[in-house]
Protein backbone atom coordinates (compact mmCIF):
# COMPACT_ATOMS: atom_id res chain seq x y z
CA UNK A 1 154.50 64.84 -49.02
CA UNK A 2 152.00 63.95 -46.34
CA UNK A 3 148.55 63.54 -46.79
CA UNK A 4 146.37 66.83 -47.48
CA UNK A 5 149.29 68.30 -48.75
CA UNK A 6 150.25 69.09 -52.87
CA UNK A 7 152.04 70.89 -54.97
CA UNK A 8 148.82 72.21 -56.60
CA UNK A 9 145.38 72.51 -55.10
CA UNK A 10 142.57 73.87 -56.92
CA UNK A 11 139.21 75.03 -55.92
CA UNK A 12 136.71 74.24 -58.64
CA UNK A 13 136.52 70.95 -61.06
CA UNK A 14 134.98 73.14 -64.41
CA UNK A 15 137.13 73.14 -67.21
CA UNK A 16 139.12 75.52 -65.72
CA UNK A 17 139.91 73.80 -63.23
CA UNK A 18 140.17 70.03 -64.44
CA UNK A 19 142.44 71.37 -67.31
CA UNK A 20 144.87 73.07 -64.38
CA UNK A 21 144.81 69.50 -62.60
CA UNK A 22 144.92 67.51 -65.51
CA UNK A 23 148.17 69.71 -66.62
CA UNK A 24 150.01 69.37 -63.49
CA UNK A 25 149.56 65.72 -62.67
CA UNK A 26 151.63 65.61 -66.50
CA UNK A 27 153.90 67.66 -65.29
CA UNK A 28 154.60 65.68 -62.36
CA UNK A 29 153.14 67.77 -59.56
CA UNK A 30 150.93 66.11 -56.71
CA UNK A 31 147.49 67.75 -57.30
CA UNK A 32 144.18 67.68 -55.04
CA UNK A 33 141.31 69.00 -56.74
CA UNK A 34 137.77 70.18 -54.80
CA UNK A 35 134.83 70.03 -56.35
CA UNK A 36 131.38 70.27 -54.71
CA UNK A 37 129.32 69.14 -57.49
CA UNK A 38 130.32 66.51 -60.42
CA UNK A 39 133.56 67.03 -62.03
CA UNK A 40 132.94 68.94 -65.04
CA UNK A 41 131.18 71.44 -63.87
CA UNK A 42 129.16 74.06 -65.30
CA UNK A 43 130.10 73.42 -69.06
CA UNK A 44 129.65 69.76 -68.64
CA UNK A 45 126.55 69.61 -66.61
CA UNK A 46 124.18 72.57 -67.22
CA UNK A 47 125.85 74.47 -69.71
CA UNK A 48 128.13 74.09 -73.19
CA UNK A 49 127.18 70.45 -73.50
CA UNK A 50 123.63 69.70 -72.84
CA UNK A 51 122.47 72.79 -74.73
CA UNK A 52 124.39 72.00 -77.76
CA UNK A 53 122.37 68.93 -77.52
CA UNK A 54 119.31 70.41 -77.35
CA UNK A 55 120.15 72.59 -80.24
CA UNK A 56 121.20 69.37 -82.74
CA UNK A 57 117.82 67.72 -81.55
CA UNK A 58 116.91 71.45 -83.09
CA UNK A 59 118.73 70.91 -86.14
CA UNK A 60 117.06 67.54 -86.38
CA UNK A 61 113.69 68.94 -85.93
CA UNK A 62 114.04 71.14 -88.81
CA UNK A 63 115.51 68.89 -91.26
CA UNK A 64 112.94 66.89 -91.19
CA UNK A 65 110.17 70.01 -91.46
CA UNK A 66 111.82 71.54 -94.52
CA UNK A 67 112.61 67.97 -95.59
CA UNK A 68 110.49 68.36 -98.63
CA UNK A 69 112.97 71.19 -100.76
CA UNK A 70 115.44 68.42 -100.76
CA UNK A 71 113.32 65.97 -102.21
CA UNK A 72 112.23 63.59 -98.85
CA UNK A 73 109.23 62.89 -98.06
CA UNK A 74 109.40 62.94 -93.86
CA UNK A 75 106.92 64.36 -91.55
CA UNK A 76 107.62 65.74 -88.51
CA UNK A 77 104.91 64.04 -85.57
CA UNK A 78 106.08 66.51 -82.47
CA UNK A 79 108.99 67.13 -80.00
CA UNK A 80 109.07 63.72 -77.69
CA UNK A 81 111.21 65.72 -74.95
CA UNK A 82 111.39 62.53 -72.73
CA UNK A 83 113.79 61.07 -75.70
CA UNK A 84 115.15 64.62 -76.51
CA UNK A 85 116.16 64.36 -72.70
CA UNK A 86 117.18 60.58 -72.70
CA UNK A 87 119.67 61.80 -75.91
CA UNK A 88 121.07 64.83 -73.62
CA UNK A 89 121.75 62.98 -70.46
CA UNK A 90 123.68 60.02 -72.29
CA UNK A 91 125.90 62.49 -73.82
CA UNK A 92 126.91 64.35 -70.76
CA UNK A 93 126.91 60.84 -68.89
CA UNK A 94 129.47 59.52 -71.53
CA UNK A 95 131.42 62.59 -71.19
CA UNK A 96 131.33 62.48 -67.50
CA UNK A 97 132.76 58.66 -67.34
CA UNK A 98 135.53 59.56 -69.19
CA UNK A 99 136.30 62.67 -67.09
CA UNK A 100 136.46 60.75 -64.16
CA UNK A 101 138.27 58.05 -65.41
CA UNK A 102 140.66 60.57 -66.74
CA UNK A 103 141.25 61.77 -63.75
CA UNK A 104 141.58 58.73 -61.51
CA UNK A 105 144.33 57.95 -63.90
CA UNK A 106 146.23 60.63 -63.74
CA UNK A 107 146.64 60.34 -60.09
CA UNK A 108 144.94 63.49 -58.87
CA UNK A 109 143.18 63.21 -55.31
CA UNK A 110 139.99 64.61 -55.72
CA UNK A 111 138.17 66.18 -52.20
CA UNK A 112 134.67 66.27 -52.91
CA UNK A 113 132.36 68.52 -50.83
CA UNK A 114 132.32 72.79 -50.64
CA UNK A 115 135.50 74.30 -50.29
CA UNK A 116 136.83 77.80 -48.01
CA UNK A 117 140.03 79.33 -48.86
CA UNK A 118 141.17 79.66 -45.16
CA UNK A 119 144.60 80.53 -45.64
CA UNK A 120 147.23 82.01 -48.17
CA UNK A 121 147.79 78.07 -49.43
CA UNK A 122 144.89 76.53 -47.65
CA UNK A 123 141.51 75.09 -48.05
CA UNK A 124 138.99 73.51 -46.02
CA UNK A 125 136.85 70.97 -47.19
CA UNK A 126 133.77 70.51 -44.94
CA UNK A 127 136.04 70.90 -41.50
CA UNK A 128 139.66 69.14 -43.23
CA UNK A 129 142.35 71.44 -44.46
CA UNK A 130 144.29 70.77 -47.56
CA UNK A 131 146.99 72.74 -48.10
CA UNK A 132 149.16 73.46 -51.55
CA UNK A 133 151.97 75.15 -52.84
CA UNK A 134 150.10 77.02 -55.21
CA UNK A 135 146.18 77.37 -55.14
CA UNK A 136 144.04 77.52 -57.89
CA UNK A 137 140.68 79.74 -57.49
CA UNK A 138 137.97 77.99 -60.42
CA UNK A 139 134.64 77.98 -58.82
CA UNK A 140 132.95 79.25 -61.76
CA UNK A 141 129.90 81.56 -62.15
CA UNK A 142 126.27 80.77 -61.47
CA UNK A 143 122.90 82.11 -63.23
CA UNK A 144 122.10 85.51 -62.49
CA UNK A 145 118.64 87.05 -62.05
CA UNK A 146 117.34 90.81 -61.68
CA UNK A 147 116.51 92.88 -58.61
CA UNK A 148 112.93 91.75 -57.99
CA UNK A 149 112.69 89.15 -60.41
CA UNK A 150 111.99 85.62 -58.36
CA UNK A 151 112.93 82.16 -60.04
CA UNK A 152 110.87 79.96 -59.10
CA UNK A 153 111.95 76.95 -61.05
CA UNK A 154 108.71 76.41 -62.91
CA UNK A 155 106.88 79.44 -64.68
CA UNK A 156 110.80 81.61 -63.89
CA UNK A 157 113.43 79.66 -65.24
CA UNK A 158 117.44 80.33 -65.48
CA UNK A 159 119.37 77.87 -67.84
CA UNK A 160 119.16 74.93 -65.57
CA UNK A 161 115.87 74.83 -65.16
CA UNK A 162 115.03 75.01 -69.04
CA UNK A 163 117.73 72.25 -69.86
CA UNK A 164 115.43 69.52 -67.22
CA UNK A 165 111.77 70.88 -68.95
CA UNK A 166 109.80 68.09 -69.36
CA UNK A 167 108.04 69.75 -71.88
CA UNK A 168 107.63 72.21 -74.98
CA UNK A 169 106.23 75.45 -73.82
CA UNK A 170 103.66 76.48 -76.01
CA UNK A 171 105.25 80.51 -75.67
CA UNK A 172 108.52 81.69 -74.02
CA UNK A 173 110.07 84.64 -73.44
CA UNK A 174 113.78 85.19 -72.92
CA UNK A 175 115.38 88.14 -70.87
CA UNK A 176 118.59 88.80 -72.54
CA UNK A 177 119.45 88.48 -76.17
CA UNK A 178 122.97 87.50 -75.75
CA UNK A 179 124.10 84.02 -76.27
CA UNK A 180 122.13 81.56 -73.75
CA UNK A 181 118.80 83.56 -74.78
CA UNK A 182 119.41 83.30 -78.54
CA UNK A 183 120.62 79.35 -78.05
CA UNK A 184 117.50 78.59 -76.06
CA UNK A 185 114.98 80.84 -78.30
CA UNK A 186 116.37 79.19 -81.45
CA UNK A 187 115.88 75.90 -79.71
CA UNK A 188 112.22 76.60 -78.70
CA UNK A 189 110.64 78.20 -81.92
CA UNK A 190 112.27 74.65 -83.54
CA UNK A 191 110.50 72.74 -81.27
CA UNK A 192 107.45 74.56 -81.81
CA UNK A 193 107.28 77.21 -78.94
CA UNK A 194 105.98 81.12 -79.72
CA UNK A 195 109.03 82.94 -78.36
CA UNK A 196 109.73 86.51 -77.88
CA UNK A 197 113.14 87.93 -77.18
CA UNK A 198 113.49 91.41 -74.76
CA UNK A 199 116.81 92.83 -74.35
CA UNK A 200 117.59 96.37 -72.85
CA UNK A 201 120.81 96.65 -75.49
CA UNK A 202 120.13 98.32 -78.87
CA UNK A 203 121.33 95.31 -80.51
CA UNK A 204 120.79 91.15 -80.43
CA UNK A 205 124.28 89.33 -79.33
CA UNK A 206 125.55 92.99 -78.51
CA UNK A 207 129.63 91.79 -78.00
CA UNK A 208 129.64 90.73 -81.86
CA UNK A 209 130.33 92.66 -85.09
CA UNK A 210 127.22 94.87 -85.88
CA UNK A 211 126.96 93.21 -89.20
CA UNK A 212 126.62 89.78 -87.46
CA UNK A 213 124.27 91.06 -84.84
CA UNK A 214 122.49 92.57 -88.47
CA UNK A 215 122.17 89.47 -90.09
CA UNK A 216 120.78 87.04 -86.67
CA UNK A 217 118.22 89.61 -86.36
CA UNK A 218 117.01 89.34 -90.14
CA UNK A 219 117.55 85.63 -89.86
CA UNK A 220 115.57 85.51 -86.79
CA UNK A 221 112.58 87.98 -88.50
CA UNK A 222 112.07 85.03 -91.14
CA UNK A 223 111.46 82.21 -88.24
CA UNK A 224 109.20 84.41 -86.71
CA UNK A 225 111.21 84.64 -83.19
CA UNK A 226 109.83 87.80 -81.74
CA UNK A 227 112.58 90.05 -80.54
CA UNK A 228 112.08 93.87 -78.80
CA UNK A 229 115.82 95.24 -78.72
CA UNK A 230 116.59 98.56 -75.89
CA UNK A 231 113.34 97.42 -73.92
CA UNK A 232 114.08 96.63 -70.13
CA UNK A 233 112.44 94.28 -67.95
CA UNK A 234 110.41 96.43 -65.08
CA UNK A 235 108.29 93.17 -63.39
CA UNK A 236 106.74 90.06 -63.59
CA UNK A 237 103.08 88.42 -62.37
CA UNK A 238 102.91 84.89 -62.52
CA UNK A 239 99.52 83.63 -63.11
CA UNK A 240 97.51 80.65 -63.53
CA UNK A 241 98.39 79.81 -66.72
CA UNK A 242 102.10 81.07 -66.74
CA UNK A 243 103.73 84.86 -66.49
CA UNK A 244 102.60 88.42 -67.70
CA UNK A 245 105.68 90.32 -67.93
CA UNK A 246 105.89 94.25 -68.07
CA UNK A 247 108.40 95.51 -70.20
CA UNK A 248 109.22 99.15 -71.21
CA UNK A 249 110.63 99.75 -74.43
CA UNK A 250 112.57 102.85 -75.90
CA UNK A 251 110.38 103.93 -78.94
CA UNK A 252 106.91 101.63 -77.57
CA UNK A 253 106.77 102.53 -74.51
CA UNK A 254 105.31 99.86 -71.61
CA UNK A 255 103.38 97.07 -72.33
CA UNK A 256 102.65 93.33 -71.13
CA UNK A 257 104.02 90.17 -72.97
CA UNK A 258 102.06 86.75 -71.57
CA UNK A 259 103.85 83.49 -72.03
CA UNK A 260 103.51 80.24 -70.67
CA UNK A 261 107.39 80.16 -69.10
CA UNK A 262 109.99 83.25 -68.55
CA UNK A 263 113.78 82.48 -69.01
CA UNK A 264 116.08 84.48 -67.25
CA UNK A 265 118.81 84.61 -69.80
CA UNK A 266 120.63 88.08 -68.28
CA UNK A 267 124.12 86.66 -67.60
CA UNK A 268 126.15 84.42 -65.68
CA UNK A 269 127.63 85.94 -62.48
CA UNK A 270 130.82 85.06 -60.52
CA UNK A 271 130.84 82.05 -58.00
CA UNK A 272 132.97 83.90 -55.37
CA UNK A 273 130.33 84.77 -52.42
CA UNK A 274 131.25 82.47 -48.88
CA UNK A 275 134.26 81.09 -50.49
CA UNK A 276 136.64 83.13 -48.10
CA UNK A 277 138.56 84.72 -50.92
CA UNK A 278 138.25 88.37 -49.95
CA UNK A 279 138.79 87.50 -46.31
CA UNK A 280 142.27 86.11 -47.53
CA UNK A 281 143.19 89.51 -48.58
CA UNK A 282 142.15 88.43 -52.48
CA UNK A 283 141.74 91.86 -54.67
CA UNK A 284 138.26 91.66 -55.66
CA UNK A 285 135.90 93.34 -57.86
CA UNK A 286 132.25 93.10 -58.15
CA UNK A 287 132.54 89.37 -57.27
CA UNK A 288 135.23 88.88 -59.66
CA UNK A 289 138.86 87.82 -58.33
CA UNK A 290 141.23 90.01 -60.21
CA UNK A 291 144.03 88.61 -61.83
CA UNK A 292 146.70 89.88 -63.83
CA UNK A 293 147.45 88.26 -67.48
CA UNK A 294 149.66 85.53 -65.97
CA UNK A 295 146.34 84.60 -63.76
CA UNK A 296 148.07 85.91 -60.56
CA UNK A 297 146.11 87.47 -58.19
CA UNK A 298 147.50 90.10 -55.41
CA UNK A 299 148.10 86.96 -52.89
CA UNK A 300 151.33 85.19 -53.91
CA UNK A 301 151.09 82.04 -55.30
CA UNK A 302 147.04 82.18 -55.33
CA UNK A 303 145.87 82.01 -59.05
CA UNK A 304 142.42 82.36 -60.63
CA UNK A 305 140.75 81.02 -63.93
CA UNK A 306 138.09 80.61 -65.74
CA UNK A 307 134.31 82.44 -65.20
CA UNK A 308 135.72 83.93 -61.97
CA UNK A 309 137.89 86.28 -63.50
CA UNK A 310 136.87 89.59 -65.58
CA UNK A 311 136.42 88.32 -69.45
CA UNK A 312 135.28 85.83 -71.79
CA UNK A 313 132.56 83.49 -69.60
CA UNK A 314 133.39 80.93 -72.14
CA UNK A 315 134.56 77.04 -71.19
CA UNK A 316 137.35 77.18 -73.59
CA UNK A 317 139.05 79.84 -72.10
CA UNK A 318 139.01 78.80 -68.90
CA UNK A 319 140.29 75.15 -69.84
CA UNK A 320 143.36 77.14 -71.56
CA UNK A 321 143.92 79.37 -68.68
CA UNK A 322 143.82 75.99 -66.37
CA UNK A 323 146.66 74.58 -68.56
CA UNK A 324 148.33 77.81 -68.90
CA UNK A 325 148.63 78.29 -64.67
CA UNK A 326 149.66 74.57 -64.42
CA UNK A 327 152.77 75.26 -67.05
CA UNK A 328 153.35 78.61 -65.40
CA UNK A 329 153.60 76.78 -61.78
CA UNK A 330 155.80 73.94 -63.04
CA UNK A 331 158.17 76.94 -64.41
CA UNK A 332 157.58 76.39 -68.13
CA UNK A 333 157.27 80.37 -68.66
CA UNK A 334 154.05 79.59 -71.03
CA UNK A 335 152.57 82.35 -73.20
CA UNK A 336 149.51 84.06 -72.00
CA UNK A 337 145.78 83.59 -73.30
CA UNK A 338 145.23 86.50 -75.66
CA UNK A 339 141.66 87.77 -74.50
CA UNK A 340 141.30 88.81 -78.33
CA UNK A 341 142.08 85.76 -79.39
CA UNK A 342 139.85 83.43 -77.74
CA UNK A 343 137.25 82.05 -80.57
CA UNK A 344 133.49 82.66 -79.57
CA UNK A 345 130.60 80.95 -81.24
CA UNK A 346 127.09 80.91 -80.78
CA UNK A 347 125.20 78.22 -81.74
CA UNK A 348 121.36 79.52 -82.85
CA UNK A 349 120.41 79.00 -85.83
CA UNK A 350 122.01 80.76 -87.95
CA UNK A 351 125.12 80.37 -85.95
CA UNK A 352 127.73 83.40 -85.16
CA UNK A 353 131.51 82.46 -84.69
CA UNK A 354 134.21 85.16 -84.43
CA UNK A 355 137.43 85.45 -83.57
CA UNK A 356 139.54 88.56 -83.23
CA UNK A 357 138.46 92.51 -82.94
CA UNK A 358 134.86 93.84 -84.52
CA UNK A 359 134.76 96.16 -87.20
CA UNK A 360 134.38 99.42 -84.35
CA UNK A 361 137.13 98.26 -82.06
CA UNK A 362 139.31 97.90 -84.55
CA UNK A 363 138.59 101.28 -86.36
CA UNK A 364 139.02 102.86 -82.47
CA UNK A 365 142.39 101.69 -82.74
CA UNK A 366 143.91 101.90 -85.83
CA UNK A 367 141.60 104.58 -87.51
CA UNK A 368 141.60 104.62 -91.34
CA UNK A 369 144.60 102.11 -91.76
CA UNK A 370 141.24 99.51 -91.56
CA UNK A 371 139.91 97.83 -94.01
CA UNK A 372 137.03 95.56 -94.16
CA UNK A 373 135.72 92.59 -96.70
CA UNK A 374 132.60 90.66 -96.83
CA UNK A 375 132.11 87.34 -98.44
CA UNK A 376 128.62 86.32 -99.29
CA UNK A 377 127.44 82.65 -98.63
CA UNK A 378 125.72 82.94 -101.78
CA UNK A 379 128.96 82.04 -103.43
CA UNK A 380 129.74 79.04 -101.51
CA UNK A 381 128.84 75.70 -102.70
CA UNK A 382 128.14 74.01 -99.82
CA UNK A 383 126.37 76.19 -97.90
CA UNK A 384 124.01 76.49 -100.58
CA UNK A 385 123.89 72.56 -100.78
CA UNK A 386 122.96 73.40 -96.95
CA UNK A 387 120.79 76.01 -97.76
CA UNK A 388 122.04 78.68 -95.56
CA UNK A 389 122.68 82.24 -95.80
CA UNK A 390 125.47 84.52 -94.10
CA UNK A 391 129.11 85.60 -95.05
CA UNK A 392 132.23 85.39 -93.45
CA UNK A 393 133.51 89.43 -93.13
CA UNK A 394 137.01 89.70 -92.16
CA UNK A 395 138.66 93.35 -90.42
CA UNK A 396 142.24 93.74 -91.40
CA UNK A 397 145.18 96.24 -91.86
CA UNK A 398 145.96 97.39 -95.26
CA UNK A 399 149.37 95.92 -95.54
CA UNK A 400 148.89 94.41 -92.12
CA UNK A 401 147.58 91.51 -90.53
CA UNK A 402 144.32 90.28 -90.16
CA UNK A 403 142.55 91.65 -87.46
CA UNK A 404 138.90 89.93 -86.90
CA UNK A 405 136.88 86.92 -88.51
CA UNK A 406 133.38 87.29 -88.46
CA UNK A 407 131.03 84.45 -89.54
CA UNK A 408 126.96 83.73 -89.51
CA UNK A 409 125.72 80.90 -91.26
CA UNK A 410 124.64 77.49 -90.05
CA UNK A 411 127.70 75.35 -89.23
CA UNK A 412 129.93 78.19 -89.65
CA UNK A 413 130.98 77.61 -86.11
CA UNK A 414 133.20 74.95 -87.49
CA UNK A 415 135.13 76.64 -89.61
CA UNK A 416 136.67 78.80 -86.26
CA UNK A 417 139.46 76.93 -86.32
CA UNK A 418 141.12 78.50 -89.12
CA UNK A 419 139.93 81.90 -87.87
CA UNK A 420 141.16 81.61 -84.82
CA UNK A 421 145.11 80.85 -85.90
CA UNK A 422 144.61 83.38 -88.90
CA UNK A 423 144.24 86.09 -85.97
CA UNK A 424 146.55 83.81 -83.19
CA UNK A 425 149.71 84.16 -85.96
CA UNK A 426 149.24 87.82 -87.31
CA UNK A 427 148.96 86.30 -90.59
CA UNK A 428 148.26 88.96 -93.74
CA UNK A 429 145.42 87.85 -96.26
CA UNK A 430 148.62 87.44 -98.66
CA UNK A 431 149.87 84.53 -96.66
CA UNK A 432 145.96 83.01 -96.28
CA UNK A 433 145.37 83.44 -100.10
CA UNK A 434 147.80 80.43 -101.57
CA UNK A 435 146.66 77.93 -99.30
CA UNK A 436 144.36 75.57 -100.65
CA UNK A 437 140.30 74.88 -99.31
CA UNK A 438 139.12 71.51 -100.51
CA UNK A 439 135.90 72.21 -102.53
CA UNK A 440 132.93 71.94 -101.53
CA UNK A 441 133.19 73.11 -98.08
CA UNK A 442 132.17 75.97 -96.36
CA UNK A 443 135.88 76.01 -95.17
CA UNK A 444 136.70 77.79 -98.80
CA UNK A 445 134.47 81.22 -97.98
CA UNK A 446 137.40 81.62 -95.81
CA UNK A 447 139.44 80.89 -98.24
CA UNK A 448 137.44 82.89 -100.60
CA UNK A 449 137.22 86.20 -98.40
CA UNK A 450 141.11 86.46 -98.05
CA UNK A 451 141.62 86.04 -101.49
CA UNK A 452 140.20 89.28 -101.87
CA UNK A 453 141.02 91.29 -98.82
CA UNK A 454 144.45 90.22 -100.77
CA UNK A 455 142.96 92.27 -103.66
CA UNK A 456 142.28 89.32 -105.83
CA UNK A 457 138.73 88.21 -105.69
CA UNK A 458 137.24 85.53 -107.23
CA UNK A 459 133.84 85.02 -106.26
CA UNK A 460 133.89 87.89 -104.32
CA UNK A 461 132.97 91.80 -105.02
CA UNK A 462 136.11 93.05 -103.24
């Protein structure tokens, strides 16, 4: 094959992406991959991995406040963010090395610099064309911001910006009570911060369960994080010692929240604009490339992945849609990604992890043939050893399978595993119940919860 020309060529080096290349060069197919930035990408970089960081050095922070009920003696002397930083950056670095090294090995050309789709099967790199049999479209999504609202970097932060603070803020607010702003306002009030949530949905983490949304909010009462639910951002004045933000809420009316910083938490947002991909005839919506379930677009042999495409913005499900499209063009006939199916955790404290449909999709669908169980942490061993508080709540069919896993408690986003091939295999609580949890683990309220959506509880009320 001469040079600039593969089998596969993909546009984006996320996970989306790097899975799709990693996939095919296993397969045996010459791949070039284009990436802009560092291979990785947005997960990697500014996203899954540096904030999870950040939210251990969390974890860390409060062990050692409420070190006392478990009989230590530890103080806690501040937040040294410098070495909170240092920490971050050597994980993603270490990560990063062996990415690259990955790659290298695997014989997969990467083009760095900003990629065009300038043809059915071609892309320019910074004035060369590469062209491919099949093309890969994973450039990923970007921060978004509001009509009016101006990030400046220092007192108007997205994401990025918070993840390189040099600093604690002394008060925050976060727009947006959906993942990133509950991750980054459970992070702050650890560290020390006075943080106050607004979000123009009736409801924190609105895409979960109602009973999981429920219990963050309660959990979130007790740490004193702030949070004004169906109030909408109208403007913001920075001043000289940070922002004064006017918000207008449904029962309060307007008012003004001051804070030293203002984190524009309000969604990520399709990395499509200038990359030619409508101007190659690519159905489009919104931004988004539109793709069927086998990640086909309209143009033959053009596929997309990842935070591109209408769904889940979520790392893993772009890195199994990568190494679904690299089966699919290597003529394995692979089984589509399940949207339903795709595990989703966030990682505040408490943590949320689901898996599955919520309690009102569920009863949309099948109507009365639901049926719905709660397990209370209270009964689990180690999460009182842990000293957390949630329940793992599953949605099932009565003599059908299980339909939805919904968990809050700290850690819980662990135990997603299980969840996640509980609703992947259609299993029944009948063929959950007999397996064995090793005790103590939280792993056993799963265990627990089946046993009685099977009608046998133990430690449960069924």
């Amino acid at each position: 094959m001469a040079d600039g020309e593969f089998d596969v060529l993909v546009l984006g080096a996320g996970s989306g992406g790097y899975a799709c290349a990693l996939r095919a060069a296993q397969l045996g197919l010459s791949v070039g991959l284009v990436e802009k930035g560092n291979l990785g990408g947005t997960c990697l970089h500014v996203g899954c991995i540096p904030t999870k960081a950040l939210l251990h050095a969390a974890e860390v922070a409060d062990s050692a406040r409420e070190a006392a009920q478990f009989g230590v003696t530890a103080t806690l002397d501040g937040i040294d963010m410098a070495g909170v930083n240092a920490y971050k950056d050597k994980v993603v670095d270490r990560l990063f090395k062996g990415l690259t090294g990955l790659i290298k090995s695997r014989g997969i050309t990467v083009i760095q610099g900003s990629g065009t789709l300038t043809g059915p099967r071609e892309v320019t790199v910074d004035g060369t064309a590469y062209t491919g049999k099949a093309v890969v479209l994973a450039s990923g999504s970007y921060s978004k911001s509001l009509p009016g609202l101006e990030v400046d970097g220092e007192k108007v932060l997205t994401s990025e910006h918070a993840l390189r603070l040099d600093r604690v803020p002394a008060s925050a607010i976060v727009l947006g009570g959906g993942v990133i702003g509950c991750e980054f306002a459970s992070v702050w009030k650890s560290f020390g911060s006075d943080v106050t949530i607004v979000e123009a949905l009736p409801r924190l983490v609105a895409a979960e369960d109602e009973a999981s949304s429920k219990a963050l909010e309660r959990a979130f009462r007790k740490r004193k994080i702030d949070f004004r639910t169906a109030t909408s951002f109208k403007s913001v004045k920075v001043t000289d010692t940070g922002v004064a933000v006017t918000v207008e809420g449904a029962k309060d009316g307007e008012s003004v929240i001051e804070a030293e910083v203002l984190l524009v938490a309000v969604g990520r947002g399709p990395s499509t604009d200038g990359l030619g991909y409508a101007e190659q005839g690519v159905a489009m919506d919104r931004g988004f490339v539109l793709a069927d379930e086998r990640c086909r677009t309209n143009v033959e042999d053009v596929y997309a992945v990842g935070d591109i495409v209408p769904g889940l913005q979520l790392a893993h499900r772009g890195f199994q849609q990568g190494i679904f499209v690299a089966e699919e063009i290597a003529g394995l006939d692979p089984r589509p990604v399940d949207e339903s199916g795709i595990p989703r955790v966030t990682y505040s404290h408490p943590e949320i992890a689901s898996v599955g449909l919520d309690e009102a999709t569920a009863r949309e669908r099948h109507g009365d043939a639901v049926t719905t169980v709660t397990y209370d942490l209270g009964g689990n061993g180690k999460s009182q050893i842990l000293q957390t508080q949630g329940f793992v709540k599953l949605v099932g069919l009565t003599d059908g399978p299980v339909l939805g896993v919904h968990m809050v408690g700290d850690r819980v986003g662990e135990l997603i595993g299980e969840a996640q091939l509980i609703y992947n295999w259609e299993a029944h609580a009948d063929d959950v119940a007999p397996l064995v949890h090793a005790h103590p683990t939280q792993n056993e309220a799963l265990g627990e919860a089946h046993l009685a959506l099977a009608g046998k509880p133990l430690h449960a009320h069924s």
